[in-house]
Protein backbone atom coordinates (compact mmCIF):
# COMPACT_ATOMS: atom_id res chain seq x y z
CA UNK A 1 -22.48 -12.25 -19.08
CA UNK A 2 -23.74 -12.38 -15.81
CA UNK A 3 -24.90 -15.70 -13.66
CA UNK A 4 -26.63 -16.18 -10.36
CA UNK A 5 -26.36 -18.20 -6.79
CA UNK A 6 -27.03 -21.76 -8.21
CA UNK A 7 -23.80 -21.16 -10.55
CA UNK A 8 -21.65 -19.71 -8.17
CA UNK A 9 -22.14 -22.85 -6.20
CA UNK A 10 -21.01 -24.53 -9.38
CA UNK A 11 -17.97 -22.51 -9.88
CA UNK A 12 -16.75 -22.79 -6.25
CA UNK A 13 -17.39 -26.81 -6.35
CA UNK A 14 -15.19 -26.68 -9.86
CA UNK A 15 -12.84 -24.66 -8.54
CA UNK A 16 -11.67 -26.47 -5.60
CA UNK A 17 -11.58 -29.78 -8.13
CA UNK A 18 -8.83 -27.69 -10.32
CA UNK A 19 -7.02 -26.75 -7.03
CA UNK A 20 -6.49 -30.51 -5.97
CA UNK A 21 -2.64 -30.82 -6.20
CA UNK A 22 -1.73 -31.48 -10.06
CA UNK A 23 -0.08 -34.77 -9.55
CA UNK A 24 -3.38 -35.69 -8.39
CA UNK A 25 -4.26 -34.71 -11.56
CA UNK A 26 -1.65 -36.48 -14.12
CA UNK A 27 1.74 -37.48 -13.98
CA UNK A 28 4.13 -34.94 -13.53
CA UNK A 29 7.78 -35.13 -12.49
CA UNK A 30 9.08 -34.93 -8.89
CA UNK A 31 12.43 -33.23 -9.94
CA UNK A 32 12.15 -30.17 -12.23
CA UNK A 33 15.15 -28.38 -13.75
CA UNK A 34 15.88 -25.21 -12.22
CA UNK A 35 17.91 -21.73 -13.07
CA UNK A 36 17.49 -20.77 -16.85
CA UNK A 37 15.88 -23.40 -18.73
CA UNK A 38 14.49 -21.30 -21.77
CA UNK A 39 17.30 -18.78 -23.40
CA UNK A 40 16.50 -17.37 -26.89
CA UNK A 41 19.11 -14.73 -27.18
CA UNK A 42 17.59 -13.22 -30.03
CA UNK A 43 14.36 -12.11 -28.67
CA UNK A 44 14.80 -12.11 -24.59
CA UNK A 45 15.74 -8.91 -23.40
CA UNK A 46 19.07 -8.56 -21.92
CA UNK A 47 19.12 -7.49 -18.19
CA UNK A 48 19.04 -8.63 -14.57
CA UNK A 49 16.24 -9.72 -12.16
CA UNK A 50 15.58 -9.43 -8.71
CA UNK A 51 13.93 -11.73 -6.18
CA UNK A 52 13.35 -13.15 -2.86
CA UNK A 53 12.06 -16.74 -2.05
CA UNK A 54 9.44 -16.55 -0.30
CA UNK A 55 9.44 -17.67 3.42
CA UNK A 56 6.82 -18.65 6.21
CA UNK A 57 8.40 -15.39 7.75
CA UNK A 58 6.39 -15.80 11.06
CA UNK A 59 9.50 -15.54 13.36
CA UNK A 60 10.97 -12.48 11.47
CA UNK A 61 14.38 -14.25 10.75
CA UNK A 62 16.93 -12.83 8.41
CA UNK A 63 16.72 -13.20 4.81
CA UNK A 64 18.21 -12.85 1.12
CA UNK A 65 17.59 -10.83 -1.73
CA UNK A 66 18.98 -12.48 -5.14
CA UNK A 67 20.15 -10.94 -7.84
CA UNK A 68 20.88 -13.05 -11.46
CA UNK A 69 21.81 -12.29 -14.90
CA UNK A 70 19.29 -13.35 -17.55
CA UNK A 71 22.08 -16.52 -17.83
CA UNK A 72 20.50 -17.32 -14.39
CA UNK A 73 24.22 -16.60 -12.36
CA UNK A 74 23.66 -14.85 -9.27
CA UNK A 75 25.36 -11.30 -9.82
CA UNK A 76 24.87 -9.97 -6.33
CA UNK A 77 23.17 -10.63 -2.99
CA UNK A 78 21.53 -8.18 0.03
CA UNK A 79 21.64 -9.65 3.23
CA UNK A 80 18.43 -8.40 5.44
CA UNK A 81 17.65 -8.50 9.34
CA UNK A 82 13.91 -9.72 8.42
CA UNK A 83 12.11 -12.05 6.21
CA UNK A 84 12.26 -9.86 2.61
CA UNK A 85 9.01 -9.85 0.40
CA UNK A 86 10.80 -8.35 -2.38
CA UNK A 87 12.86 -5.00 -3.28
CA UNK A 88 12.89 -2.59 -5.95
CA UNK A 89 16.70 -1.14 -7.06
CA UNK A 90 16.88 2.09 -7.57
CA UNK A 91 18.46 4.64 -10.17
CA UNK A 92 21.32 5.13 -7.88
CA UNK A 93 21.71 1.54 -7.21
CA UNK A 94 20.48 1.63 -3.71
CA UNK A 95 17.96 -1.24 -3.15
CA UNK A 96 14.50 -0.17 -0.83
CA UNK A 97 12.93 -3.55 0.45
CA UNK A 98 9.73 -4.89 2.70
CA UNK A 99 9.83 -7.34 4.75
CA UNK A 100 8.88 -8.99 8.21
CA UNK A 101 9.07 -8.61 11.82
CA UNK A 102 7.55 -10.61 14.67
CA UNK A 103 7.18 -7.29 16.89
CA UNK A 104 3.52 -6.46 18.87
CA UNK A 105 2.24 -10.19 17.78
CA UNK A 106 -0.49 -10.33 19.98
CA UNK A 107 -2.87 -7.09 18.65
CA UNK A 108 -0.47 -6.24 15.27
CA UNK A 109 -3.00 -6.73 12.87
CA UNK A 110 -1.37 -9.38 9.76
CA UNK A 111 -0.07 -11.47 12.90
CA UNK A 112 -1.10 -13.70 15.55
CA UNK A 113 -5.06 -13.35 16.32
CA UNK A 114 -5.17 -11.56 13.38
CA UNK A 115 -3.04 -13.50 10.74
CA UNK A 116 -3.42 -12.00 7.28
CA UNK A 117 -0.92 -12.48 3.99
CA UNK A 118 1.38 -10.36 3.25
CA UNK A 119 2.33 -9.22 7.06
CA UNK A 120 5.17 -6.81 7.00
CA UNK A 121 6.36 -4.46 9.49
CA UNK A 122 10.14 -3.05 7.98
CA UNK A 123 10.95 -0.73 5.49
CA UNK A 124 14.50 -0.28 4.91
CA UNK A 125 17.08 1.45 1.67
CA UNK A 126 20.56 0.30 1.62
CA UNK A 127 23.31 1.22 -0.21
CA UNK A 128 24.40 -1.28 -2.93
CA UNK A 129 26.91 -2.81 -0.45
CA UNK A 130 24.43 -2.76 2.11
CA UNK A 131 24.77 -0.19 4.33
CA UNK A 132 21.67 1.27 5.93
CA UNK A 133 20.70 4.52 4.05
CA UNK A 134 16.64 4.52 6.10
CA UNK A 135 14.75 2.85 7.99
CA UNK A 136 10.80 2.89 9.28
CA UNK A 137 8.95 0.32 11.36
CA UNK A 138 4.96 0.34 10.92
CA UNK A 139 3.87 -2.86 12.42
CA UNK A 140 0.81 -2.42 10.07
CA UNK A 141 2.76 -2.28 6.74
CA UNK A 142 1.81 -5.18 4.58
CA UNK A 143 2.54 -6.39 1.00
CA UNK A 144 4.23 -3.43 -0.92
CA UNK A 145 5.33 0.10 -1.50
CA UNK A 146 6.94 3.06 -3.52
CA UNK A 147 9.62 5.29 -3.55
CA UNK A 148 8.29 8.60 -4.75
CA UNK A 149 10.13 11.23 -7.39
CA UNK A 150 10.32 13.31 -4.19
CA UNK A 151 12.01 10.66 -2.53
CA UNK A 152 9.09 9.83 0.26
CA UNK A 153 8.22 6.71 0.50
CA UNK A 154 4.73 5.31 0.23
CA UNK A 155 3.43 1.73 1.34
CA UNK A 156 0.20 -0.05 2.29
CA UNK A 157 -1.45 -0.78 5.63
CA UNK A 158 -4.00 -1.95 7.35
CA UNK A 159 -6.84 -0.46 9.58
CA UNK A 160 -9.63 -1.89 11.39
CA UNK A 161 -12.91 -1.27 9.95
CA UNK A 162 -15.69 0.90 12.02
CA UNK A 163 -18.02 -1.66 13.58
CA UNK A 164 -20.83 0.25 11.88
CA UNK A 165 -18.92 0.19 8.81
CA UNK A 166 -18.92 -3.75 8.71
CA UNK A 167 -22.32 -4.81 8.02
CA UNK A 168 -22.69 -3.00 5.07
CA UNK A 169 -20.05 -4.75 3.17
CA UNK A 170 -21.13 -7.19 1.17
CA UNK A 171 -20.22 -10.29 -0.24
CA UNK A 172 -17.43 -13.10 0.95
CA UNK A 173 -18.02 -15.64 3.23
CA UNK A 174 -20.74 -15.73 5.54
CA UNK A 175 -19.30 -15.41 9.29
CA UNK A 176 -15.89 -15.82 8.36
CA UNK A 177 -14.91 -12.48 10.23
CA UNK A 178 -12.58 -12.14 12.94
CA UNK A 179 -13.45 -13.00 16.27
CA UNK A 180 -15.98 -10.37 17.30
CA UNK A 181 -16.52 -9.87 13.72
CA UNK A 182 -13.44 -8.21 13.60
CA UNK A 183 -12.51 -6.52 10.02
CA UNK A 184 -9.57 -4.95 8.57
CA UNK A 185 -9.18 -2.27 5.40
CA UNK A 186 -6.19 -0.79 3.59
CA UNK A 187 -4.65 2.56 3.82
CA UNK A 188 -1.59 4.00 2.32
CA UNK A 189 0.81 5.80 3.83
CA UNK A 190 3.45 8.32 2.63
CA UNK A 191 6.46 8.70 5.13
CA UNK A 192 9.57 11.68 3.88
CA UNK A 193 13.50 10.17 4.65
CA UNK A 194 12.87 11.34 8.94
CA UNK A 195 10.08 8.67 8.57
CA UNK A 196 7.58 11.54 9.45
CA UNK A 197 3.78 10.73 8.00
CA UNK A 198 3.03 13.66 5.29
CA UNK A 199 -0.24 12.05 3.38
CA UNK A 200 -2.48 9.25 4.10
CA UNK A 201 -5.42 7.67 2.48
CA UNK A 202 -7.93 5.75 3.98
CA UNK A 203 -10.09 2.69 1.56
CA UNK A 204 -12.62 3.43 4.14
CA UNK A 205 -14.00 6.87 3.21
CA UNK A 206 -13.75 6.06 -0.96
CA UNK A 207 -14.69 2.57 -1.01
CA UNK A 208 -18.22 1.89 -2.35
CA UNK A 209 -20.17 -1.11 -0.54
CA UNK A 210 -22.62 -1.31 -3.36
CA UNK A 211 -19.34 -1.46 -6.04
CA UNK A 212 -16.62 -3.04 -4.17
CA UNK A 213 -17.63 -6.02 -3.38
CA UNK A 214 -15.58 -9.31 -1.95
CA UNK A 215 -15.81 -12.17 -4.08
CA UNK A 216 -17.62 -15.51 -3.75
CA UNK A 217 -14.21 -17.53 -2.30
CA UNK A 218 -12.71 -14.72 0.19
CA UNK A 219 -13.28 -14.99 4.10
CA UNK A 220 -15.00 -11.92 5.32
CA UNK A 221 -11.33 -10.82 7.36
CA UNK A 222 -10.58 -7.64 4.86
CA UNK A 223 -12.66 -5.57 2.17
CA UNK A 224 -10.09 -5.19 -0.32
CA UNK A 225 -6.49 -7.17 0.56
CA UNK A 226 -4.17 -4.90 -1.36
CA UNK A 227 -1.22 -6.62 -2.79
CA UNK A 228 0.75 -3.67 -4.64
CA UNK A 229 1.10 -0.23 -5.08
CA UNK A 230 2.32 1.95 -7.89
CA UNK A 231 2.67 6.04 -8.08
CA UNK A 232 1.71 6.71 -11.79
CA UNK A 233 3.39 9.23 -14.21
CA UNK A 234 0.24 11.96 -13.37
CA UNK A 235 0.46 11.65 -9.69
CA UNK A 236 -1.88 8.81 -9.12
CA UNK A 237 -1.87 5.70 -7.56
CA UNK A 238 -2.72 2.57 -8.86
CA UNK A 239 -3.38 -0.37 -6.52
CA UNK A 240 -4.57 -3.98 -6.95
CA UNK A 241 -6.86 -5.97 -3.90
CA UNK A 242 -7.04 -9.71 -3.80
CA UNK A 243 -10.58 -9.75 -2.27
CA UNK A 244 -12.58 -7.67 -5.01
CA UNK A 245 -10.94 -8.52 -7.44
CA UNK A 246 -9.82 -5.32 -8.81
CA UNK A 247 -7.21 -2.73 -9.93
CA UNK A 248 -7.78 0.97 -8.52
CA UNK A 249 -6.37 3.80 -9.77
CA UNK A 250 -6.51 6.61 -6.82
CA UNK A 251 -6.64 10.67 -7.73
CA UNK A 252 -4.21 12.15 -5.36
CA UNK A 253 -5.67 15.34 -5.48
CA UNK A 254 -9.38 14.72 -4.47
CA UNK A 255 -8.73 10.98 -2.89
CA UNK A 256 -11.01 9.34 -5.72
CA UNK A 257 -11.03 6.64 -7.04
CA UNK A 258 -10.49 7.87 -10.46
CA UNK A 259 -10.96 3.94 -12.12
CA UNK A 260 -12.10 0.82 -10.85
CA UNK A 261 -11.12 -2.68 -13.23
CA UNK A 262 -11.76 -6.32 -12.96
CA UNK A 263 -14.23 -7.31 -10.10
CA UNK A 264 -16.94 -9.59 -11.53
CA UNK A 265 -19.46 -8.72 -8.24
CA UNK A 266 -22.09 -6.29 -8.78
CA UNK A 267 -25.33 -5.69 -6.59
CA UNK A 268 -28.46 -6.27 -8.90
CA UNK A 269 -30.34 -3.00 -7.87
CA UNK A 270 -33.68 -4.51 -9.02
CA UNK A 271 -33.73 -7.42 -6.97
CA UNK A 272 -30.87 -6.27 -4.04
CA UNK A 273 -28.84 -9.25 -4.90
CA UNK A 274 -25.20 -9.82 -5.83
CA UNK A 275 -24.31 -11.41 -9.58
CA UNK A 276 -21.13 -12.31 -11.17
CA UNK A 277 -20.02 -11.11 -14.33
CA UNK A 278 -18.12 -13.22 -16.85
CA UNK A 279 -15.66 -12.83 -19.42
CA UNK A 280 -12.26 -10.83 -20.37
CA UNK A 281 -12.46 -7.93 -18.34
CA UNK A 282 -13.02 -9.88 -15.04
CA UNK A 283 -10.21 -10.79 -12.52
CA UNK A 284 -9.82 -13.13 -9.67
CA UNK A 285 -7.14 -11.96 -6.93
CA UNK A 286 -4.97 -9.77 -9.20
CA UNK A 287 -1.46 -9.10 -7.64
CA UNK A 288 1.26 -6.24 -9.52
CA UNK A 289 -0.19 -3.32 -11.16
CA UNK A 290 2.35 -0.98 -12.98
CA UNK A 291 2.58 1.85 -15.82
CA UNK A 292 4.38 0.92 -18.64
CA UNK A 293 7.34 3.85 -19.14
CA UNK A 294 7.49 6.09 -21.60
CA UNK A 295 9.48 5.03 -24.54
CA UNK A 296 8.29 1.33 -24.31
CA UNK A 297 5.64 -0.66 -26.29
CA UNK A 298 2.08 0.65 -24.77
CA UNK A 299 3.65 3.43 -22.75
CA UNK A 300 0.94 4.82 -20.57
CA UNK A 301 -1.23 2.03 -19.95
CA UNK A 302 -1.48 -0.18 -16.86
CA UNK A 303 0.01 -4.13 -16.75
CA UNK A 304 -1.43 -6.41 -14.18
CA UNK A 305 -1.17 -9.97 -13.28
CA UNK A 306 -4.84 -11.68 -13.06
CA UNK A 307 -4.25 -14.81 -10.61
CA UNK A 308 -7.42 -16.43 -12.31
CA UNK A 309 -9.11 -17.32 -8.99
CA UNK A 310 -11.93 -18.47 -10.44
CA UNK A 311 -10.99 -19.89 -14.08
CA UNK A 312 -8.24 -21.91 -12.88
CA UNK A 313 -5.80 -19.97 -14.99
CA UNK A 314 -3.72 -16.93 -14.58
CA UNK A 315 -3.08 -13.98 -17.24
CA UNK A 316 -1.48 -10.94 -17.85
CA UNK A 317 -3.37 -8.10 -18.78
CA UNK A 318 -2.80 -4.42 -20.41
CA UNK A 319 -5.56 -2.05 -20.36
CA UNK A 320 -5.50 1.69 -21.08
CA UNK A 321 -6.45 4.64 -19.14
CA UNK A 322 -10.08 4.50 -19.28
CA UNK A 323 -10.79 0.58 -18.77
CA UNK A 324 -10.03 -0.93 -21.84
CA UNK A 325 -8.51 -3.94 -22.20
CA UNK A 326 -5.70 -3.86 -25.04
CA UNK A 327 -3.33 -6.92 -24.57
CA UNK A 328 -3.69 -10.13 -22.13
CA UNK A 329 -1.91 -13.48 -22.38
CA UNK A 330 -2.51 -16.66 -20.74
CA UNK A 331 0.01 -19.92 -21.50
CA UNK A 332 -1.88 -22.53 -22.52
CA UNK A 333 -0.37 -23.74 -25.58
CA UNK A 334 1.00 -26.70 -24.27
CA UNK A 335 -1.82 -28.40 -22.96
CA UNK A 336 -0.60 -27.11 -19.41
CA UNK A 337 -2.69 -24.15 -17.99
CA UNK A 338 -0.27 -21.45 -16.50
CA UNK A 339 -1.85 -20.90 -12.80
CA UNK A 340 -0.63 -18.60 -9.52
CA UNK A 341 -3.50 -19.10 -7.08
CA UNK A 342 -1.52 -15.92 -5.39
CA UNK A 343 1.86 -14.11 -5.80
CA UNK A 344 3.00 -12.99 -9.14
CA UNK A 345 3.50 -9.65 -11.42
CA UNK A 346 3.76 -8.44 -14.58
CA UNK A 347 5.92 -5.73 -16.21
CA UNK A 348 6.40 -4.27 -19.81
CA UNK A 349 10.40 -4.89 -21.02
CA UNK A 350 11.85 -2.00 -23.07
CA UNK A 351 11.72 -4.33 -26.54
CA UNK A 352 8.11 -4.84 -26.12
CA UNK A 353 8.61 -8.13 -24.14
CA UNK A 354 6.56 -8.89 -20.95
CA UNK A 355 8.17 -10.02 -17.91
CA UNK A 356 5.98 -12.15 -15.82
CA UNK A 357 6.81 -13.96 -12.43
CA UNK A 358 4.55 -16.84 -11.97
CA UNK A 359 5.25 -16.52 -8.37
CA UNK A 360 3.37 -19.67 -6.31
CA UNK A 361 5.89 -21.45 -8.82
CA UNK A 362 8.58 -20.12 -8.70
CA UNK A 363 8.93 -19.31 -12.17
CA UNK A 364 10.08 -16.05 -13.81
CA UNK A 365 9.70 -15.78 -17.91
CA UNK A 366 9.85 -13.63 -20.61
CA UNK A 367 6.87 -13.01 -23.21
CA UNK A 368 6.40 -11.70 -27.10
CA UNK A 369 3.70 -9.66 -28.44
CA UNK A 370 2.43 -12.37 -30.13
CA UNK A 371 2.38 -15.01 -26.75
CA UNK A 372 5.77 -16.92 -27.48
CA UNK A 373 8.25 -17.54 -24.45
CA UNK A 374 11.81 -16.24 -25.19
CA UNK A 375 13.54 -16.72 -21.64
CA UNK A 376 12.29 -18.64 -18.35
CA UNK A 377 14.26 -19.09 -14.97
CA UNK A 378 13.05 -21.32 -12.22
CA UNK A 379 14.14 -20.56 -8.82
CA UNK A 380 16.61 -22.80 -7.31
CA UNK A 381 16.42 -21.17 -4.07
CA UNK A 382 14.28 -22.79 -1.44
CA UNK A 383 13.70 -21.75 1.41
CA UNK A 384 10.50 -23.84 3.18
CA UNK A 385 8.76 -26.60 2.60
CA UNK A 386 5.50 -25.28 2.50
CA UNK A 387 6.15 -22.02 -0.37
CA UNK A 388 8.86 -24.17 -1.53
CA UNK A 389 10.18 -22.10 -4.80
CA UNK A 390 7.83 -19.33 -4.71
CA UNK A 391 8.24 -15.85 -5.08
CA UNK A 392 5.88 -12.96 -4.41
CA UNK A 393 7.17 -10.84 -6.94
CA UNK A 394 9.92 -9.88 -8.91
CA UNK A 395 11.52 -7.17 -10.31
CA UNK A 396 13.19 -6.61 -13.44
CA UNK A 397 16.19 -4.02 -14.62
CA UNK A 398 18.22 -3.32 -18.24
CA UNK A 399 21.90 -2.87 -17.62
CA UNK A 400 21.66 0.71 -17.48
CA UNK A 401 19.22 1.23 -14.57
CA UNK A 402 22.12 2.17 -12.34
CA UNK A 403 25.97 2.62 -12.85
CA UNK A 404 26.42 -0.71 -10.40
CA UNK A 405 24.58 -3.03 -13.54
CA UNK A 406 26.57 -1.27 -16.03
CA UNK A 407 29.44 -2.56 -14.16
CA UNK A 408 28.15 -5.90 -14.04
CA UNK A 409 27.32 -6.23 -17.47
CA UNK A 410 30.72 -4.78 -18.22
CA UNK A 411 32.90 -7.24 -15.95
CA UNK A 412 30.34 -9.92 -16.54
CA UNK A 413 30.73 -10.15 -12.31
CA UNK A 414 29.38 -13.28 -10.10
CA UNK A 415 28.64 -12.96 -6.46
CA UNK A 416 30.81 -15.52 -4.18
């Protein structure tokens, strides 16, 4: 389905009367229970998570990295000299995390004149006791990153767009730019352990103006906002971008983009104007993109969380290879729509569970097949006022990912 100017106007006037705070709305409570408050033993997956609240992180200051036991007790902590985003643990039970740094403020694009979401700067891997194992500064990292099978590491960044580049991108709002109509675009970056630059790829030179489009409710500051990055079983990359509301799967070896998913912008070729499709395979700022392992229900296709930007409501979705969507689910059954305006993830559990972090809320759950939730942990951990529980993603890890959780699970171990 597809619907013009008049009902965009509609939507956006909607929109902003869902986003009014919900005790505007109805009566909710003004102290909510926190840690795990749903536990069904029988069909939650056994394992740990890890998570960082989420901070105003302007001033770089140091931060924590939790991690819990699916009983909600905090197993083990990283300290960090910056403002973490989140981490990933690795096989060896080293831990690689992003975070912030207030370094080069004045011209660092994400900062300062230029304040974007997502602002990063540091890239460090420490041991599990936290001793430093690398470290790489790009004061125009943002959001997330890899670590490769050939242990590189690969993250996004951002890059001002060509002035003649600019005004060919269409969509957003109108003269919401930068000052001097300043723009910025993604690019990712592989670095090898000396921190040395080995591969790059630049939105710029594959991103279509006609195709990739910025949606109705952006500001005109980026093209495409990426949020998360994920190296794929075949050598691709798979990336998701607030602002056109998409999930793009890159081909390494010719810099393609091999499949485009989501964005419900297209340019009208007969009359030159931009329409707005409707309906399940449409996103609105969709954060997390991942391949589901081998060996687990739906290996081989892609999970993503769809923020709902423009319905109000946020999903999970699995689609396959070529575009097809296979699997979503969207909590609703309790008269209470599940919504992230921003934040969040998604990621397939080895017994065919979904993990989901509902991350503006600080909530982290466990989904069935068949839409039921089996485990839920709210995060007691906050840090600000203004993101107050929140959580821009969070990872997930069985007790055998490395020999450290074995331990854990084996000693049944709580940090101090």
């Amino acid at each position: 389905m597809a619907f013009g100017r008049a009902a965009v106007r509609a939507l956006c006037l909607a929109l902003a009367m869902a986003c009014l705070p919900v005790r505007q709305a109805r009566a909710w409570p003004t102290v909510f229970p926190t840690g795990t408050t749903v536990h069904d033993r029988q069909r939650a997956a056994d394992g740990y998570v890890l998570f960082a609240s989420l901070d105003n992180g302007e001033a770089g200051e140091a931060g924590v990295l939790h991690m819990i036991d699916t009983s909600g007790r905090v197993v083990h902590r990283w300290n960090v000299p910056f403002t973490p985003l989140g981490g990933k643990l690795l096989p060896n039970g080293n831990i690689v995390v992003i975070g912030r740094n207030n370094k080069g403020a004045i011209k660092r694009p994400g900062v300062g004149k230029y304040h974007i979401g997502g602002a990063s700067g540091w890239l460090v891997e420490l041991d599990w006791n936290g001793g430093l194992v690398f470290k790489h500064i790009d004061l125009a990292m943002h959001h997330d990153f890899a670590k490769l099978p050939n242990g590189n590491y690969v993250y996004l960044a951002w890059e001002p767009l060509p002035e003649a580049l600019r005004t060919s991108i269409r969509g957003g709002i109108k003269g919401t730019e930068f000052e001097g109509g300043a723009m910025f675009n993604d690019k990712l970056v592989e670095v090898d352990p000396q921190g040395k630059t080995v591969w790059e790829w630049h939105a710029n030179d594959q991103m279509d103006s006609d195709i990739d489009i910025i949606g109705p409710l952006y500001r005109r500051e980026e093209w495409y906002h990426g949020n998360s990055i994920y190296s794929l079983s075949d050598g691709c990359i798979a990336i998701t971008g607030r602002f056109t509301d998409s999930l793009l799967v890159i081909d390494r070896a010719t810099g393609g983009i091999a499949l485009r998913f989501g964005s419900p912008a297209y340019l009208d070729k007969v009359s030159n104007r931009i329409e707005y499709r409707t309906g399940a395979n449409v996103m609105g700022g969709p954060h997390d993109v991942r391949e589901i392992p081998v060996g687990y229900p739906g290996a081989g296709n892609l999970t993503c969380y769809d923020n709902g930007t423009y319905t109000g409501a946020s999903r999970v979705v699995e689609i396959d290879r070529t575009g097809t969507l296979v699997w979503q689910w969207a909590d609703g059954n309790d008269g209470r729509k599940h919504y992230s305006f921003h934040l969040g993830g998604a990621q397939r559990l080895h017994n065919g569970n979904t993990f989901v972090c509902d991350g503006a809320n600080g909530r982290c759950l466990q989904v069935t097949r068949e839409g039921r939730v089996v485990w839920e942990y709210v995060n007691p951990h906050i840090l600000t006022p203004k993101y107050q529980a929140a959580i821009f993603k969070a990872e997930f890890y069985s007790p055998h990912h490395c020999p450290q959780l074995k331990d854990l699970a084996a000693t049944k171990t709580v940090a101090p």
